[in-house]
Protein backbone atom coordinates (compact mmCIF):
# COMPACT_ATOMS: atom_id res chain seq x y z
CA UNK A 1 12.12 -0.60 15.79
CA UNK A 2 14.52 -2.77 14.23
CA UNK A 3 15.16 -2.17 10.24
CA UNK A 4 15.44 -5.45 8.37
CA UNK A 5 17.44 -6.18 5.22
CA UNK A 6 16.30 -10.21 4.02
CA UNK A 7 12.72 -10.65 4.03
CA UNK A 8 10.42 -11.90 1.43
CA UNK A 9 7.75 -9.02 2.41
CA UNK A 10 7.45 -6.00 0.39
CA UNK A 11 5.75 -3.51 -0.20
CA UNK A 12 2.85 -4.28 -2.04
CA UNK A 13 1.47 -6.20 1.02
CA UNK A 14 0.09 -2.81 2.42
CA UNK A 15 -3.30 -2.18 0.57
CA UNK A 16 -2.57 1.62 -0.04
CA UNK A 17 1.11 1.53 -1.34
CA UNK A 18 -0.10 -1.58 -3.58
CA UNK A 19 -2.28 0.58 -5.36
CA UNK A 20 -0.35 3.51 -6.42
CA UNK A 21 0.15 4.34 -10.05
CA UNK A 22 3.75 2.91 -11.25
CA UNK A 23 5.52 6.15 -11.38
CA UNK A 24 4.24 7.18 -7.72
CA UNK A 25 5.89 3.77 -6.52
CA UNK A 26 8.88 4.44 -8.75
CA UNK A 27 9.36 7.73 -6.58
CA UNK A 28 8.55 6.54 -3.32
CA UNK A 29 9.61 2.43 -3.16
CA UNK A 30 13.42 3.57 -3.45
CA UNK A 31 13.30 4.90 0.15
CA UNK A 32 11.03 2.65 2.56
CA UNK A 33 12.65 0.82 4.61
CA UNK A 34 11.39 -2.80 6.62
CA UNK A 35 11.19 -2.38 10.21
CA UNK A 36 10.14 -4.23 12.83
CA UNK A 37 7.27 -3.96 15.23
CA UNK A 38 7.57 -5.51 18.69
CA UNK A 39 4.56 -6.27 20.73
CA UNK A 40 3.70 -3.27 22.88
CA UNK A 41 6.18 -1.35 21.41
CA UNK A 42 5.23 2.36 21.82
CA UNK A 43 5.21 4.29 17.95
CA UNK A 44 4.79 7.76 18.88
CA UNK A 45 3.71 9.47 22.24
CA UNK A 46 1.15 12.42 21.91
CA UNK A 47 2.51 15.59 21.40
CA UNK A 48 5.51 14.05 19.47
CA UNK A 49 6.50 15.65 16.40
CA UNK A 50 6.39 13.29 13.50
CA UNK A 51 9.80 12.14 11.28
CA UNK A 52 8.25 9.34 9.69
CA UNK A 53 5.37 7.60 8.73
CA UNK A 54 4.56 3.72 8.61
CA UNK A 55 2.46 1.14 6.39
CA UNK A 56 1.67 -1.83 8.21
CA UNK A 57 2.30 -5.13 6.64
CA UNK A 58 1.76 -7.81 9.13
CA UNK A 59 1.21 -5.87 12.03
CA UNK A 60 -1.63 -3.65 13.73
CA UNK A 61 -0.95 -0.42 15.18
CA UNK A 62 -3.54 1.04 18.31
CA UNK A 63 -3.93 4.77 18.38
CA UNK A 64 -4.69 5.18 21.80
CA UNK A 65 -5.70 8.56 23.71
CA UNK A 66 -3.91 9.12 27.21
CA UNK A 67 -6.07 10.73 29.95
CA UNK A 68 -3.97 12.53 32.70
CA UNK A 69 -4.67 9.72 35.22
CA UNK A 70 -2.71 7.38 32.87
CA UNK A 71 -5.88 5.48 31.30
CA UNK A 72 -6.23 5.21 28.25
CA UNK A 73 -8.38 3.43 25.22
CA UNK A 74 -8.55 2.94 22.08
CA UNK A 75 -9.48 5.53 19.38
CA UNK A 76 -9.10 3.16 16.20
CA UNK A 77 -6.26 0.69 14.54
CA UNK A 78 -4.25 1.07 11.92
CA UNK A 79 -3.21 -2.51 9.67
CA UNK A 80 -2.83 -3.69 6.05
CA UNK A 81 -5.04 -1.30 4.81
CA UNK A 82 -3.69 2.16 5.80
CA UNK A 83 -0.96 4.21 7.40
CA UNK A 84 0.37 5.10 10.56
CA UNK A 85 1.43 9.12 10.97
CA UNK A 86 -1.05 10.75 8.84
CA UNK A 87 -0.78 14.24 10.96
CA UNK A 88 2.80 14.67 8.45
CA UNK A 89 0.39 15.02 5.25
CA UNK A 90 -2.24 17.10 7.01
CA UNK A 91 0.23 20.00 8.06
CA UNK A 92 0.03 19.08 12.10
CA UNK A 93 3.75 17.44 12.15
CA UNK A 94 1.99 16.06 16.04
CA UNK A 95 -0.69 14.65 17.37
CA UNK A 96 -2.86 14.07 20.57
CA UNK A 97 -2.91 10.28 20.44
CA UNK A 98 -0.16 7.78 21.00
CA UNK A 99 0.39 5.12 18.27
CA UNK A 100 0.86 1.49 19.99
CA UNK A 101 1.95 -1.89 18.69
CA UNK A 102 -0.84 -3.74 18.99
CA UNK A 103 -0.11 -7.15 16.98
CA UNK A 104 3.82 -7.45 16.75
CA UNK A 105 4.99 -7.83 12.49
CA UNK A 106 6.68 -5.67 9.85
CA UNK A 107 6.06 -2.32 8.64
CA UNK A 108 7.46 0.04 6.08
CA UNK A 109 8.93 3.60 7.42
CA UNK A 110 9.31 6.54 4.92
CA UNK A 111 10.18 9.91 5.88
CA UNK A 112 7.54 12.58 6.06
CA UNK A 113 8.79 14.66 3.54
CA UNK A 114 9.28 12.53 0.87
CA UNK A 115 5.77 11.43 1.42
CA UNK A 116 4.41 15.19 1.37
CA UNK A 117 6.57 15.84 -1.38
CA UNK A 118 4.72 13.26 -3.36
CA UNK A 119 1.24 14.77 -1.70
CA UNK A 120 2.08 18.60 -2.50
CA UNK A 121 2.05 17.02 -6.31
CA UNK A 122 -1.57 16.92 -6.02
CA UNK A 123 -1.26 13.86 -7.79
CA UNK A 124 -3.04 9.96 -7.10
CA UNK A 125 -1.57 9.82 -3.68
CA UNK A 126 -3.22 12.78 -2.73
CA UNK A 127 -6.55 11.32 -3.32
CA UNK A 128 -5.98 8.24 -1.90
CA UNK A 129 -4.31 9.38 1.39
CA UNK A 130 -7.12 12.00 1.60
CA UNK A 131 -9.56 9.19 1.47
CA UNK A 132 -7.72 6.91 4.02
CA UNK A 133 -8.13 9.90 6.41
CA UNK A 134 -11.85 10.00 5.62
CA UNK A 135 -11.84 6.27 6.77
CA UNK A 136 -9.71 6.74 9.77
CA UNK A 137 -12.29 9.63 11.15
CA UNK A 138 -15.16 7.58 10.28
CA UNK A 139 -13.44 4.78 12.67
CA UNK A 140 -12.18 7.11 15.38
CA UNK A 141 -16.28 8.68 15.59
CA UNK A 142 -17.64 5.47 15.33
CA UNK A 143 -15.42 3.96 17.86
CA UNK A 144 -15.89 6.48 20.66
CA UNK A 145 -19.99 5.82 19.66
CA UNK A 146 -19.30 2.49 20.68
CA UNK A 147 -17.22 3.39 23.70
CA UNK A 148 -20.42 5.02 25.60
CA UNK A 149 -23.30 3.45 23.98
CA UNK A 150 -22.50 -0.32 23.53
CA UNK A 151 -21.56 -3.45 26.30
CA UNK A 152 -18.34 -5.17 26.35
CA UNK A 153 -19.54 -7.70 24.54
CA UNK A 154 -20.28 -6.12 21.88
CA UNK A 155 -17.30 -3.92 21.48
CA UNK A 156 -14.86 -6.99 21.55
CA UNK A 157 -16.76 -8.59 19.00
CA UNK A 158 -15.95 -4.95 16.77
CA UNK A 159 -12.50 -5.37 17.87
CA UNK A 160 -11.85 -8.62 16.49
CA UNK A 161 -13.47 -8.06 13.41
CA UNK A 162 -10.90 -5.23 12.87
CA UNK A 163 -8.41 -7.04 13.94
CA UNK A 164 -8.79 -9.79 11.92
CA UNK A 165 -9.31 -7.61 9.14
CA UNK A 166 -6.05 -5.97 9.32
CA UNK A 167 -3.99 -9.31 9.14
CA UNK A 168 -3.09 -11.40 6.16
CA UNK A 169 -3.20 -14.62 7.87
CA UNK A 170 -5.66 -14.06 10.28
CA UNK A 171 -3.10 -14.61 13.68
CA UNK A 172 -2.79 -12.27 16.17
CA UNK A 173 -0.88 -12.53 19.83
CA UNK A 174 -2.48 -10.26 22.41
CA UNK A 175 -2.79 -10.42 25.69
CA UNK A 176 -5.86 -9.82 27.50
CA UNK A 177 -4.90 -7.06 29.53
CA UNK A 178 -3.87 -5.77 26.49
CA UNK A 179 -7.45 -5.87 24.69
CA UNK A 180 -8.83 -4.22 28.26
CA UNK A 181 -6.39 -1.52 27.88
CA UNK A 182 -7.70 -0.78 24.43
CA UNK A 183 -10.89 -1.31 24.90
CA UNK A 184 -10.52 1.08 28.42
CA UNK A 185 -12.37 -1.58 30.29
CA UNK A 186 -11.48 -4.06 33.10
CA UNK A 187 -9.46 -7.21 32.27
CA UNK A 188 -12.54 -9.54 34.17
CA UNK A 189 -14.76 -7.83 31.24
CA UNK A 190 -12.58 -9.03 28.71
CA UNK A 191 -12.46 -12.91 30.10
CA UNK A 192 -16.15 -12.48 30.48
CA UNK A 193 -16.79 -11.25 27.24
CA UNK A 194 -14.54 -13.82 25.56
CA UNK A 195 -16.31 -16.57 27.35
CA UNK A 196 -20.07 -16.02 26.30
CA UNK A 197 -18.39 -16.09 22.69
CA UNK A 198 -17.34 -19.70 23.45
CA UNK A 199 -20.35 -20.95 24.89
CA UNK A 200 -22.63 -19.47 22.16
CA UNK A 201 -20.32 -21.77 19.69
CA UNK A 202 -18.69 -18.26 18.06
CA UNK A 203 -15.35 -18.93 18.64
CA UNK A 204 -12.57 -21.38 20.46
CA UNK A 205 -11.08 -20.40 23.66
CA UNK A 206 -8.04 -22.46 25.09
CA UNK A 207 -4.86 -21.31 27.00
CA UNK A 208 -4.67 -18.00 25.48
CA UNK A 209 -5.76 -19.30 21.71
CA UNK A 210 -9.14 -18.18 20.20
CA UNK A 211 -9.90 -19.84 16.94
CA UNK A 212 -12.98 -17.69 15.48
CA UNK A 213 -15.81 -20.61 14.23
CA UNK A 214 -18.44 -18.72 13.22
CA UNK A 215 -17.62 -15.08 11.59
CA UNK A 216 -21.04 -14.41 10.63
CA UNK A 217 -22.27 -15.11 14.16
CA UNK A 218 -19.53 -12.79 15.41
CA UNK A 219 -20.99 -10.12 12.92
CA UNK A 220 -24.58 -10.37 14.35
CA UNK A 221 -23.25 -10.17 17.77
CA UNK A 222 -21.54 -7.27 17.12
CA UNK A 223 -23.01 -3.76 17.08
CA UNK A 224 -23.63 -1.93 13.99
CA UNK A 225 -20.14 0.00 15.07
CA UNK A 226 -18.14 -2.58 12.16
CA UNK A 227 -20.58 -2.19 9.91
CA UNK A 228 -20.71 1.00 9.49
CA UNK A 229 -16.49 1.38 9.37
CA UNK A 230 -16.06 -1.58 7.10
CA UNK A 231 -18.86 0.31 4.60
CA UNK A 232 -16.97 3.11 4.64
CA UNK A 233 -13.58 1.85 3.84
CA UNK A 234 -15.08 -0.50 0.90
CA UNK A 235 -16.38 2.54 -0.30
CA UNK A 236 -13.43 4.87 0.16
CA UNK A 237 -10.34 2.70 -0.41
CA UNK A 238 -9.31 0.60 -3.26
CA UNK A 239 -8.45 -3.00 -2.79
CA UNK A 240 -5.18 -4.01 -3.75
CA UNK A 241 -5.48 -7.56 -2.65
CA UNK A 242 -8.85 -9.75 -2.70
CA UNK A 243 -7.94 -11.33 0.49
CA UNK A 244 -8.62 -7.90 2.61
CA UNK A 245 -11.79 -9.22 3.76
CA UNK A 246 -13.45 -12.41 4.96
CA UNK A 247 -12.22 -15.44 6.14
CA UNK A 248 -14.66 -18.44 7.02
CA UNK A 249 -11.77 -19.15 9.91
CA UNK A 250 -9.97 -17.34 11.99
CA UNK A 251 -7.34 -17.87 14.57
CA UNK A 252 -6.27 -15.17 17.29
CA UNK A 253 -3.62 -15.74 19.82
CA UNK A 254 -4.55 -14.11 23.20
């Protein structure tokens, strides 16, 4: 991760540090930093312990868990709306997944202990970060729901609704093998999967570039998986920025 000086980003473009009372930001804005995210760039490995943790501006984060064999899939994402490392706040320091980049951008890195400083104040960001978790575990159970219940079809669909959720101008570069590893599912799936989409008019498929034409479509296709983690998170989490959700267009760059 590469820390960055002149950018026009800050820090208000992450959903949870945007809506933090003035003096919590007046404590805390003095010591992020801008780094950057490259594409497959691994966070954090399990068992890690935890320095820092990150709020994703731009960029998506994959917590992935690791079986023995080497697979792995994915046990939710992390964008715009939360924060990456939240084992430092809940007393763990480590944890059992490993935190990947999953759509290369920017993200702002604080140091754990100036963030549980601020938490041990039992102040606004404890509510708020205790809610975020509440969101994150409602994604992580629904997720592995969707894992054993649901086809591949209908789990891609959930993915790139979350993904395109997570991004403030709706672009994403990905491979394919990529969205199989998170998924845990064969690449072919993937390609198969993305092609039904096309043909039922849902989205755009050409070299690599998927322009999403029909959102709502994409919504009924899906499973009730997004549903029921986008409910939760409306209902949990604040939104610092009306453009969070919804987009009659979206592009994704696979």
């Amino acid at each position: 991760m590469q820390k960055i000086i002149d950018t026009k980003i800050t820090p208000l473009q992450n959903h949870l540090l945007s809506v933090l009372p003035d003096e919590v930001k007046e404590r805390l804005f003095p010591f992020v930093e801008l780094v950057k995210l490259e594409l497959g760039e691994v966070m954090y490995e399990a068992g890690d312990t935890l320095a820092n943790v990150y709020f994703p501006v731009d960029s998506i984060v994959s917590l992935l868990y690791v079986m023995e064999s080497g697979a792995s899939a994915e046990i939710s994402v992390v964008g715009n709306e939360g924060v990456v490392g939240i084992a430092l706040f809940m007393g763990g320091e480590s944890t059992s997944s490993r935190a990947v980049i999953q759509s290369a951008g920017y993200a702002y890195r604080l140091k754990g202990k100036r963030l549980t400083e601020e938490f041990h104040r039992h102040g606004k960001l404890l509510g708020l970060m205790l809610r975020y978790t509440q969101s994150l575990i409602t994604q992580m159970s629904q997720t592995a729901v969707c894992n054993r219940h649901h086809t591949i079809d209908q789990q891609l669909c959930r993915w790139l609704l979350l993904s395109l959720d997570r991004l403030p101008d709706n672009n994403l570069t990905m491979t394919q093998e990529l969205i199989a590893n998170m998924l845990g599912v064969r690449r072919e799936g993937v390609t198969e999967a993305a092609g039904k989409l096309q043909k039922l008019g849902v989205i755009d498929y050409h070299r690599g570039h998927i322009t999403v034409l029909n959102r709502q479509k994409l919504e009924q296709l899906s499973c009730e998986c997004y549903a029921v983690v986008k409910k939760e998170t409306d209902r949990l989490l604040p939104h610092g920025n009306e453009k969070f959700y919804y987009h009659s267009q979206n592009v994704i760059n696979l």
